[in-house]
N, C-alpha and C. Protein backbone atom coordinates (compact mmCIF):
# COMPACT_ATOMS: atom_id res chain seq x y z
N UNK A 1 19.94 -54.61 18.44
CA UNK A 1 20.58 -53.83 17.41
C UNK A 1 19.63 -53.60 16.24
N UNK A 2 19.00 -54.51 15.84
CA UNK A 2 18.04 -54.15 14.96
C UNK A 2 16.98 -53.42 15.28
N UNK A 3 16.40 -53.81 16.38
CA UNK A 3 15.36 -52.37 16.97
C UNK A 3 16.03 -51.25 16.82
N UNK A 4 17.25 -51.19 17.08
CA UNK A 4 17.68 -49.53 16.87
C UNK A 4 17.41 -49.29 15.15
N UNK A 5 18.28 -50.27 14.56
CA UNK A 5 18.43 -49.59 12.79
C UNK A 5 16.68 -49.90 12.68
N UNK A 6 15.86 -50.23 13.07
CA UNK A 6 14.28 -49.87 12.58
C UNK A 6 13.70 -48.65 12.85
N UNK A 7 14.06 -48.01 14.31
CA UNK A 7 13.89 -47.10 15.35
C UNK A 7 14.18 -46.28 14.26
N UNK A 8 15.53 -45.99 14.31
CA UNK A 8 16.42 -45.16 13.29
C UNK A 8 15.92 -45.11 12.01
N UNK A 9 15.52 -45.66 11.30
CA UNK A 9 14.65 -45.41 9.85
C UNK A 9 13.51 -45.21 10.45
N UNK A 10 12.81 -45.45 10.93
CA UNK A 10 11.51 -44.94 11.28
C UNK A 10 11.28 -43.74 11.53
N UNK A 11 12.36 -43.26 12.20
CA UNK A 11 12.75 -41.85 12.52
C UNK A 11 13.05 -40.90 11.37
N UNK A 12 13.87 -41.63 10.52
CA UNK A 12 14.18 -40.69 9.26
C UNK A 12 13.10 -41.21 8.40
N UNK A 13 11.85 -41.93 8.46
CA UNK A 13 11.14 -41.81 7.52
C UNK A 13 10.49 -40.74 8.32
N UNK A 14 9.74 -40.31 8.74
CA UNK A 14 8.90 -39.40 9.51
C UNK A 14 9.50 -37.99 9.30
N UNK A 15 10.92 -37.87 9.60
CA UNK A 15 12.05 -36.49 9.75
C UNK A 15 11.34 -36.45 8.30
N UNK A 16 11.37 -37.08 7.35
CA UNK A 16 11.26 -36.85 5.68
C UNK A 16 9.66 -35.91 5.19
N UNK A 17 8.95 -37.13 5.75
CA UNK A 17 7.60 -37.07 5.87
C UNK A 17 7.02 -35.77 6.61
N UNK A 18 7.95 -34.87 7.20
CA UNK A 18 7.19 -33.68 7.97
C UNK A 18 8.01 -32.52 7.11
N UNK A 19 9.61 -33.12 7.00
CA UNK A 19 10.62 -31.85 6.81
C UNK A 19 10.90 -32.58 5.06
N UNK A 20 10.82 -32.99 4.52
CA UNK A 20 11.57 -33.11 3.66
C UNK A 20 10.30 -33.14 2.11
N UNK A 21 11.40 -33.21 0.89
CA UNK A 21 10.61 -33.00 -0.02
C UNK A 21 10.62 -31.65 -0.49
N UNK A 22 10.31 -31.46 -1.34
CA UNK A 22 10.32 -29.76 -1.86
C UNK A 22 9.95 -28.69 -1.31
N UNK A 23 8.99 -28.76 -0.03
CA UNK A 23 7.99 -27.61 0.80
C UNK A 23 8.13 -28.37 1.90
N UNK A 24 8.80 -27.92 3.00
CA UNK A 24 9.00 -28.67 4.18
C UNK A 24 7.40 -28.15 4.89
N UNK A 25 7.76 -28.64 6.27
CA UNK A 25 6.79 -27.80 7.07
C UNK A 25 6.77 -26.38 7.35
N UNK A 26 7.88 -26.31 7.66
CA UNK A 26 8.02 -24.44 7.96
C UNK A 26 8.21 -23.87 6.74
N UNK A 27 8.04 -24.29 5.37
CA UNK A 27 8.17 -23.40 4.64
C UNK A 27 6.07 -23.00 3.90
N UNK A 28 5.69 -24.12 4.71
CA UNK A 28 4.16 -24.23 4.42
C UNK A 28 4.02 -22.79 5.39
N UNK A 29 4.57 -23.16 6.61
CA UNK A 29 3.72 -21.84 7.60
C UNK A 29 4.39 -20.66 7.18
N UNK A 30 5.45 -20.37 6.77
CA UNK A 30 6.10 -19.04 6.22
C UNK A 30 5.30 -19.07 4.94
N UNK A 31 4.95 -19.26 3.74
CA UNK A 31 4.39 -19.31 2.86
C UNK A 31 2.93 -18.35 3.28
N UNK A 32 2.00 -19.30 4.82
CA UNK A 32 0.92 -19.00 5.37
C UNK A 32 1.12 -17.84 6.22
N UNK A 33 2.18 -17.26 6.14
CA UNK A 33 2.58 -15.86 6.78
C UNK A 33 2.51 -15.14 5.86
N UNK A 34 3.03 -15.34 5.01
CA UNK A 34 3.12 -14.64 3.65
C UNK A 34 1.92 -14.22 3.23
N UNK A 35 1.26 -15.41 2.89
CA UNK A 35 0.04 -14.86 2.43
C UNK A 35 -0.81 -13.78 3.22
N UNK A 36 -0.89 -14.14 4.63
CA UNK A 36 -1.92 -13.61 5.59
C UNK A 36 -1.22 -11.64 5.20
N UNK A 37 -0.28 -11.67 5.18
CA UNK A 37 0.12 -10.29 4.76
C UNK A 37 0.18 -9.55 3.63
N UNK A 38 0.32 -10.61 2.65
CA UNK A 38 -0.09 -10.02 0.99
C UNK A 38 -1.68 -9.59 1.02
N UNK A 39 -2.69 -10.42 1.82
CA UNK A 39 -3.92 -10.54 2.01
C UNK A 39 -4.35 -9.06 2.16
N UNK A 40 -3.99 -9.02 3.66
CA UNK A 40 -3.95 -7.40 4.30
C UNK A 40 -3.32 -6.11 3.55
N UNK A 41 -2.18 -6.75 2.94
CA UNK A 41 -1.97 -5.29 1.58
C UNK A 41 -3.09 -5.40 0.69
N UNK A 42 -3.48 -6.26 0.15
CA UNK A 42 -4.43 -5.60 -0.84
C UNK A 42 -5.91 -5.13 -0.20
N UNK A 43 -6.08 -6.03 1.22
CA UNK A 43 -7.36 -5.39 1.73
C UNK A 43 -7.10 -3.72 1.93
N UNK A 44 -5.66 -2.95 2.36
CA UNK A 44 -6.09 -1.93 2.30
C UNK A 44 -5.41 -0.86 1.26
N UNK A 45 -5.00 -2.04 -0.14
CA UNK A 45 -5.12 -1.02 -1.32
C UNK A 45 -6.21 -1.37 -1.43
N UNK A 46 -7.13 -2.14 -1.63
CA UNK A 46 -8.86 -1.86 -1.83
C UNK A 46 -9.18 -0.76 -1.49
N UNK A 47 -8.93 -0.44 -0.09
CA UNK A 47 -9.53 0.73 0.68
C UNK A 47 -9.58 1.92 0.07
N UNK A 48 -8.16 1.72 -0.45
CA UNK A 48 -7.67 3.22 -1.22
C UNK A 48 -8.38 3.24 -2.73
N UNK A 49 -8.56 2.53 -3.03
CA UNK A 49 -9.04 2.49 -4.45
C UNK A 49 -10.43 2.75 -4.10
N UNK A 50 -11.24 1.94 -3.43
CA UNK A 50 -12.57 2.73 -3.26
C UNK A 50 -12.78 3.90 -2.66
N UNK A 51 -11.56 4.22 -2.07
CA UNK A 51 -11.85 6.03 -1.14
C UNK A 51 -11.32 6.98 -2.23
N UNK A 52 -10.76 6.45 -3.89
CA UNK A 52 -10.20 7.54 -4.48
C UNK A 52 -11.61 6.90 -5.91
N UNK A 53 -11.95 5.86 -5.67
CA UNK A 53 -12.95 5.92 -6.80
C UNK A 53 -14.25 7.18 -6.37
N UNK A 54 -14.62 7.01 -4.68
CA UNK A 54 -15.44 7.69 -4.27
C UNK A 54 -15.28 9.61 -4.50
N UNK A 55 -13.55 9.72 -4.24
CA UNK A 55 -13.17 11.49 -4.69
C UNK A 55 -13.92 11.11 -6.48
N UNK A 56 -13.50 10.60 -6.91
CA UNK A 56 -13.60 11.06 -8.49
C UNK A 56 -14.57 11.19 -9.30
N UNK A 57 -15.79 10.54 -8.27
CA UNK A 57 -17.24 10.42 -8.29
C UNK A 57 -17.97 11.96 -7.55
N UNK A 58 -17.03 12.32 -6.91
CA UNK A 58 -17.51 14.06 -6.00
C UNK A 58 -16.78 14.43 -7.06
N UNK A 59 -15.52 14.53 -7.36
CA UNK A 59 -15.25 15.72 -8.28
C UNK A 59 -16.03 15.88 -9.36
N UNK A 60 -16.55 14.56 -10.18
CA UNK A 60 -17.43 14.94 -11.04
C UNK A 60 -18.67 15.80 -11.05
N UNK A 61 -19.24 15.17 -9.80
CA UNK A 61 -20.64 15.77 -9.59
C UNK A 61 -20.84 16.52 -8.32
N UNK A 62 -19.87 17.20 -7.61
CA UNK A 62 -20.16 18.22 -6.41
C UNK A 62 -19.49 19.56 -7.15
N UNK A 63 -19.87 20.73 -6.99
CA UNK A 63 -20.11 22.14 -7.42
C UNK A 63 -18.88 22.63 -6.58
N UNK A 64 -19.22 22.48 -5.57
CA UNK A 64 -18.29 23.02 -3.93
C UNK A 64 -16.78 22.57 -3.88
N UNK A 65 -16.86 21.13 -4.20
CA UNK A 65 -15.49 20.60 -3.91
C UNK A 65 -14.90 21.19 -5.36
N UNK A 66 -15.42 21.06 -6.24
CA UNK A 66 -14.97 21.61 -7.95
C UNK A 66 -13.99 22.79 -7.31
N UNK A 67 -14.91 23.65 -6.72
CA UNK A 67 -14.99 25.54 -6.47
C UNK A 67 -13.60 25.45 -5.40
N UNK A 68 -13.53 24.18 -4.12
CA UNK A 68 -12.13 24.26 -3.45
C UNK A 68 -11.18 23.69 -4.44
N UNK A 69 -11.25 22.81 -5.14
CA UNK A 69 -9.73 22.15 -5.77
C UNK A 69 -9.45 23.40 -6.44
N UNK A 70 -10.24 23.98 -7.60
CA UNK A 70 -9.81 25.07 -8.31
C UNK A 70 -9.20 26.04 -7.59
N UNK A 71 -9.53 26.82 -6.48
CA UNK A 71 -9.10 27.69 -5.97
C UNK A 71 -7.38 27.23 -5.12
N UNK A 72 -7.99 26.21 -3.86
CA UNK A 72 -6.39 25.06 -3.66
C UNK A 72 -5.18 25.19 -4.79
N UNK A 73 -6.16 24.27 -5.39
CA UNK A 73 -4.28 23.54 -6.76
C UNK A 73 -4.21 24.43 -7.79
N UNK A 74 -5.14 25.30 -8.37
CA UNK A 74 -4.80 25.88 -8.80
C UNK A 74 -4.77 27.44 -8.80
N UNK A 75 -5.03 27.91 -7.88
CA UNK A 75 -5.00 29.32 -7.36
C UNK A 75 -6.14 30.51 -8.44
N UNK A 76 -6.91 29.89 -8.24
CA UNK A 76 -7.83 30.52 -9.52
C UNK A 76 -9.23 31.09 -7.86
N UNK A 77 -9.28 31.95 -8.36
CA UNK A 77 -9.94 33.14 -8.11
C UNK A 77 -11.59 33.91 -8.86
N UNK A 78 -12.57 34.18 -7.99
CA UNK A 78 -13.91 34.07 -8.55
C UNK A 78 -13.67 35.79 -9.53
N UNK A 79 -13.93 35.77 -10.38
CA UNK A 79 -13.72 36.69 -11.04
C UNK A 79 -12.86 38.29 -10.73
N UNK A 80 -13.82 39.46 -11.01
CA UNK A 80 -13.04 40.45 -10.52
C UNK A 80 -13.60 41.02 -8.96
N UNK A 81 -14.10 39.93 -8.21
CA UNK A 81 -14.38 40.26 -6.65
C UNK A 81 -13.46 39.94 -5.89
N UNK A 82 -12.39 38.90 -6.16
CA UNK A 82 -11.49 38.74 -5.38
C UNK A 82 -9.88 38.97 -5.80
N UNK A 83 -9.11 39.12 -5.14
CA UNK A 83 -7.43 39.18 -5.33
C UNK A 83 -6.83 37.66 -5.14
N UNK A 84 -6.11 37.32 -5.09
CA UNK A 84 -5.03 36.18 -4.73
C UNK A 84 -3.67 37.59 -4.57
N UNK A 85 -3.33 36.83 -3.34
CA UNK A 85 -2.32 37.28 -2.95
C UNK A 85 -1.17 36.28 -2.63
N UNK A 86 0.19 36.34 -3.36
CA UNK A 86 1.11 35.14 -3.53
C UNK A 86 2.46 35.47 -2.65
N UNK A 87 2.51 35.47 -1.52
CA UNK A 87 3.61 35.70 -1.16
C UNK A 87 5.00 34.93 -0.97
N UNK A 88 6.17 35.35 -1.47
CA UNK A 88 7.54 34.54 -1.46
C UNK A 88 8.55 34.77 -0.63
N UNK A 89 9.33 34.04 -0.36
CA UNK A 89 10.40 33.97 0.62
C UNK A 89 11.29 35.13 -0.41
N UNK A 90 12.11 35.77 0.50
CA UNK A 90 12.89 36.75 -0.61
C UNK A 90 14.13 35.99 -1.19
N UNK A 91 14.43 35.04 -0.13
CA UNK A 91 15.83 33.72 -1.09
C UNK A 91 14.85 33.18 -2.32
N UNK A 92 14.16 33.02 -2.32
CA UNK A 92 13.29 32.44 -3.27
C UNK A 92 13.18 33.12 -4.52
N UNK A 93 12.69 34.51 -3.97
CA UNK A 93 12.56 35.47 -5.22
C UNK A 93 13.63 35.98 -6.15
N UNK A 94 14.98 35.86 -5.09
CA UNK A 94 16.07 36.27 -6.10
C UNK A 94 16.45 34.68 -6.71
N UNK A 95 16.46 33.81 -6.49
CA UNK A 95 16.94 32.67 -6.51
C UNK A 95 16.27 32.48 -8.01
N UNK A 96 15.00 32.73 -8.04
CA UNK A 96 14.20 33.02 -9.62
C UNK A 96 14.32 34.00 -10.28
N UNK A 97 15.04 35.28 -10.08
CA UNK A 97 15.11 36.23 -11.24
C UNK A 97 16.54 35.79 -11.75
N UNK A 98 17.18 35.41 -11.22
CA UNK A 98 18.43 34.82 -11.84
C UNK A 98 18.46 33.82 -13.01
């Protein structure tokens, strides 16, 4: 009988010793899940931050890409050699004179 109640605490010292206490075991490896994936988000907001530091470094100093964004986003046109031509849906067009 006493081998058992030793058995038996021995057992719940150990159950304690793996699971118990403020941070069990599985909350160590979920924690280590956690991280491994916070990790990987910022490895590929890095990515993005150096692939938009790299645009802002061409927009400054490339001629060409300047000459597409302007024309793209803002519909701007090389002087009086060319037209822009804007065409609209006709729901559209009445939908705005109203």
């Amino acid at each position: 009988m006493k081998r058992v109640v030793v058995a038996l605490a021995l057992a719940v010292a150990v159950y304690f010793a793996v699971q118990g206490g403020e941070y069990s075991t599985t909350d160590l490896f979920r924690q280590r899940t956690r991280e491994r994936m916070l990790r990987a988000s910022i490895d590929t907001l890095q990515h993005r931050v150096d692939s938009l530091r790299a645009l802002k470094l061409r927009l400054a100093t490339d001629p060409a890409l300047q000459e597409r964004v302007a024309r793209e986003v803002n519909g701007m046109v090389r002087g009086d050699k060319e037209l822009l031509y804007r065409f609209t849906d006709s729901a559209t067009a009445s939908g705005a004179e109203r």
